[in-house]
Protein backbone atom coordinates (compact mmCIF):
# COMPACT_ATOMS: atom_id res chain seq x y z
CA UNK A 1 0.00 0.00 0.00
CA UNK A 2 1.73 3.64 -1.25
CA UNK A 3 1.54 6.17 0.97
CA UNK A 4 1.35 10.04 0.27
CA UNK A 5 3.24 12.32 1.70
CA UNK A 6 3.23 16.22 2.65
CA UNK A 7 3.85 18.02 -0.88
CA UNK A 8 3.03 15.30 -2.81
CA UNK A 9 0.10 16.52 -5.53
CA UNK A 10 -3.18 14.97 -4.51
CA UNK A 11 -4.72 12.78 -6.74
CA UNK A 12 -7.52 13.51 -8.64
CA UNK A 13 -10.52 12.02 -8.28
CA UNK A 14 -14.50 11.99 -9.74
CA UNK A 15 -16.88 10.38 -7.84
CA UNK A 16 -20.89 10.23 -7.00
CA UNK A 17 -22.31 12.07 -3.86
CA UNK A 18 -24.79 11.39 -1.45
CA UNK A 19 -26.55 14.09 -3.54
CA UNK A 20 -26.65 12.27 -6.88
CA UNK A 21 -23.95 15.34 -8.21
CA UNK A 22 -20.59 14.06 -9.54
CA UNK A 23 -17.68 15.70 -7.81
CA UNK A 24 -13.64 15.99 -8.80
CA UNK A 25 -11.35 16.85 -6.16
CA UNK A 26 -10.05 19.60 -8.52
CA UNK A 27 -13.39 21.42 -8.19
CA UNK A 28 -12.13 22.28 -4.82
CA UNK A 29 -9.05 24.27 -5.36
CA UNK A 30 -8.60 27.32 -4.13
CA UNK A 31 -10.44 25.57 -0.53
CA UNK A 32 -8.31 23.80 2.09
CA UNK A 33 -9.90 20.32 1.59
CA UNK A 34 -10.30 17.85 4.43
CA UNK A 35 -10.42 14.51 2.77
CA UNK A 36 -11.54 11.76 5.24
CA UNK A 37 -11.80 8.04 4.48
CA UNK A 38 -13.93 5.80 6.84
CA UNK A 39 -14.68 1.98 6.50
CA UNK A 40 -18.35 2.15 6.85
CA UNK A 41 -21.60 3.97 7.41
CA UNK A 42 -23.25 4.51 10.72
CA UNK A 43 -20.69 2.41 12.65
CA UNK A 44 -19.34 3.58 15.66
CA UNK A 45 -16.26 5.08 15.10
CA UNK A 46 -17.45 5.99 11.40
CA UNK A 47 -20.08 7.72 13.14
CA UNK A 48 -17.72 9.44 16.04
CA UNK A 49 -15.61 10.76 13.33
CA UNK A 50 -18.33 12.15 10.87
CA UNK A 51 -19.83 14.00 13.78
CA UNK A 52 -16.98 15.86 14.98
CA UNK A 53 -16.70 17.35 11.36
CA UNK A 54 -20.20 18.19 11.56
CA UNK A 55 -19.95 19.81 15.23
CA UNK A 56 -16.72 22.05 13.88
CA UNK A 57 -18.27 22.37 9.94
CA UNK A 58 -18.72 26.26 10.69
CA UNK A 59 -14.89 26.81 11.73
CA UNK A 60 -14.01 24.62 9.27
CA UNK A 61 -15.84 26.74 6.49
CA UNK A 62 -14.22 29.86 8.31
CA UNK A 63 -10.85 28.41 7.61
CA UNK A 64 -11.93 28.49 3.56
CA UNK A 65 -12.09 24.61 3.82
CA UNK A 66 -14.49 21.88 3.05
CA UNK A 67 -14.86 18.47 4.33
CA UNK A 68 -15.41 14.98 2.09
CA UNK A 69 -15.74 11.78 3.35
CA UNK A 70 -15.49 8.65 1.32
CA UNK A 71 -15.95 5.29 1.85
CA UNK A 72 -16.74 2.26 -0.16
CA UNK A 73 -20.59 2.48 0.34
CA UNK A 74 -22.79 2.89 -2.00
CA UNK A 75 -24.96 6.32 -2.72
CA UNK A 76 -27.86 4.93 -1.28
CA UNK A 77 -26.20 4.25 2.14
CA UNK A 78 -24.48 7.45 2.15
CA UNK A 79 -27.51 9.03 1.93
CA UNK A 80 -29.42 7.26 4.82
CA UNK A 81 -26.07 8.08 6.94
CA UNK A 82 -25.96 11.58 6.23
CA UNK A 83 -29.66 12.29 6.75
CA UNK A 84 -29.57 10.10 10.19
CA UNK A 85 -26.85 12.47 11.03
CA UNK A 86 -27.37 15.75 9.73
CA UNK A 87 -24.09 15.61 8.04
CA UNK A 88 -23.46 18.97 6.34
CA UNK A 89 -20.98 17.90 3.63
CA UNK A 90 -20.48 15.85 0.74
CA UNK A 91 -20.29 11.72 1.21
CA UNK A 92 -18.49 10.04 -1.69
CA UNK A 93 -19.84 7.00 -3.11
CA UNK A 94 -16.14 4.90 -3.59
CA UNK A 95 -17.69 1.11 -4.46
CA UNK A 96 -14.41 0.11 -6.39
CA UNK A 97 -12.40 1.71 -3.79
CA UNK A 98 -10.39 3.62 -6.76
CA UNK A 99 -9.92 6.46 -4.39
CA UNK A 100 -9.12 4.62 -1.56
CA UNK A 101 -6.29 2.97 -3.50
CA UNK A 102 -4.89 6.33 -4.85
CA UNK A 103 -4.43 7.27 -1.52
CA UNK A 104 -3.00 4.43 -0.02
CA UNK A 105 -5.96 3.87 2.40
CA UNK A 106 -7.73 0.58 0.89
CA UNK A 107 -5.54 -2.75 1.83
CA UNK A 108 -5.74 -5.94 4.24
CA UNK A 109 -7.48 -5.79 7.52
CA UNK A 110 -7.65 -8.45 9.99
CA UNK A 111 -10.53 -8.42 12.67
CA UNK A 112 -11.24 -11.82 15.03
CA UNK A 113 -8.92 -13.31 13.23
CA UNK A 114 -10.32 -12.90 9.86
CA UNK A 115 -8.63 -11.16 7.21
CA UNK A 116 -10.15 -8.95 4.62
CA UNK A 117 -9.67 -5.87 2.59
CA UNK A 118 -10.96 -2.73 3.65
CA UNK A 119 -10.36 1.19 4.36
CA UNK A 120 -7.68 2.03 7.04
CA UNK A 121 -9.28 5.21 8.64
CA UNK A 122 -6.98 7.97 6.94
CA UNK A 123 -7.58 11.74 6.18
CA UNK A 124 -5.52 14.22 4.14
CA UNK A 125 -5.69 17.96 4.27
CA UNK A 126 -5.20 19.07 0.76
CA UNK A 127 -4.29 23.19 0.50
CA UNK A 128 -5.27 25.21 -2.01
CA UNK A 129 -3.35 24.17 -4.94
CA UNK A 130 -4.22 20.64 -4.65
CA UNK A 131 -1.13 19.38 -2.42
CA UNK A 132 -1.19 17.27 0.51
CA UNK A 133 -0.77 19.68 3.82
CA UNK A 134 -1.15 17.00 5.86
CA UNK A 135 -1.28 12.91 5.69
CA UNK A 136 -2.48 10.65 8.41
CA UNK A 137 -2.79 6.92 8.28
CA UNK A 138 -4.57 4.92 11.01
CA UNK A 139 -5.84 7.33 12.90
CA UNK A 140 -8.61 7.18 15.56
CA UNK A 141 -11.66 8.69 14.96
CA UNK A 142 -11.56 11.23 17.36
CA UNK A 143 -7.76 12.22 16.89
CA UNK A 144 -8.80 12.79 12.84
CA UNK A 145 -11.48 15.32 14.00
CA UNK A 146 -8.65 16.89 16.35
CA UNK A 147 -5.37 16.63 14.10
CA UNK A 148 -7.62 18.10 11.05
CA UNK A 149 -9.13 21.21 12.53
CA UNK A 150 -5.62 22.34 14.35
CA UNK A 151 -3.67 21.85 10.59
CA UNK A 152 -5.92 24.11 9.70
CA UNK A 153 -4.62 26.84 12.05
């Protein structure tokens, strides 16, 4: 699994949104972009993370950034998520986990002693010109919500 790595260009990216809309990650420059990756919707920790971007959302739109979380669910289960939560942003729809593989997030997981490929919880803050600010693999839920908002000053 490739990592990325501060100043490394972020890669580009078009997926669906819980909103139907297709997005690229290059529709975003000139924000600060908080890119999270989660393994699932409406599990705990999934859950703990999204909501501590939704409780901050305002300081994060203050800082001229935006948040987008992806995950290999589909639109449909984004979309129950987000509404369950109030979510204010953007879920991305990544079902052949082509995003999560660009980023180095999507690899082998082992739970119970079961092994099985999945998304490492991961988020990247991307700066205005596209470039990775800040890269963090394996990261707990609530640390992502803290280590995000304080990169962005």
């Amino acid at each position: 699994m490739a990592t990325l790595n501060v100043g490394d260009v972020a890669p580009d990216f078009e997926a669906a949104t819980d909103s139907g809309e297709t997005v690229k990650l290059s529709d975003f420059r000139g924000k600060r972009v908080i890119l999270y990756f989660y393994p699932k919707d409406d599990t705990p920790g999934c859950t703990t993370q999204a909501c501590g971007f939704r409780d901050n959302y305002t300081v994060i739109q203050d800082k001229n950034a935006v948040v987008l979380g992806v995950s290999p669910d589909d639109v449909a289960s984004h979309v129950k998520f987000k509404n369950k939560f109030s979510l204010p942003f953007p879920l991305l729809a990544d079902e052949d986990h082509a995003i999560s593989e660009a980023y180095g997030v999507w690899g082998e997981k082992s739970m119970y002693g079961r092994t099985y490929m999945g998304v490492t919880r991961s988020h990247f803050v991307i700066d205005e010109a596209g470039k990775i600010a800040d890269a963090q693999y394996k990261i707990s839920p609530t640390d992502s919500n803290d280590l995000a908002l304080k990169m962005l000053g």
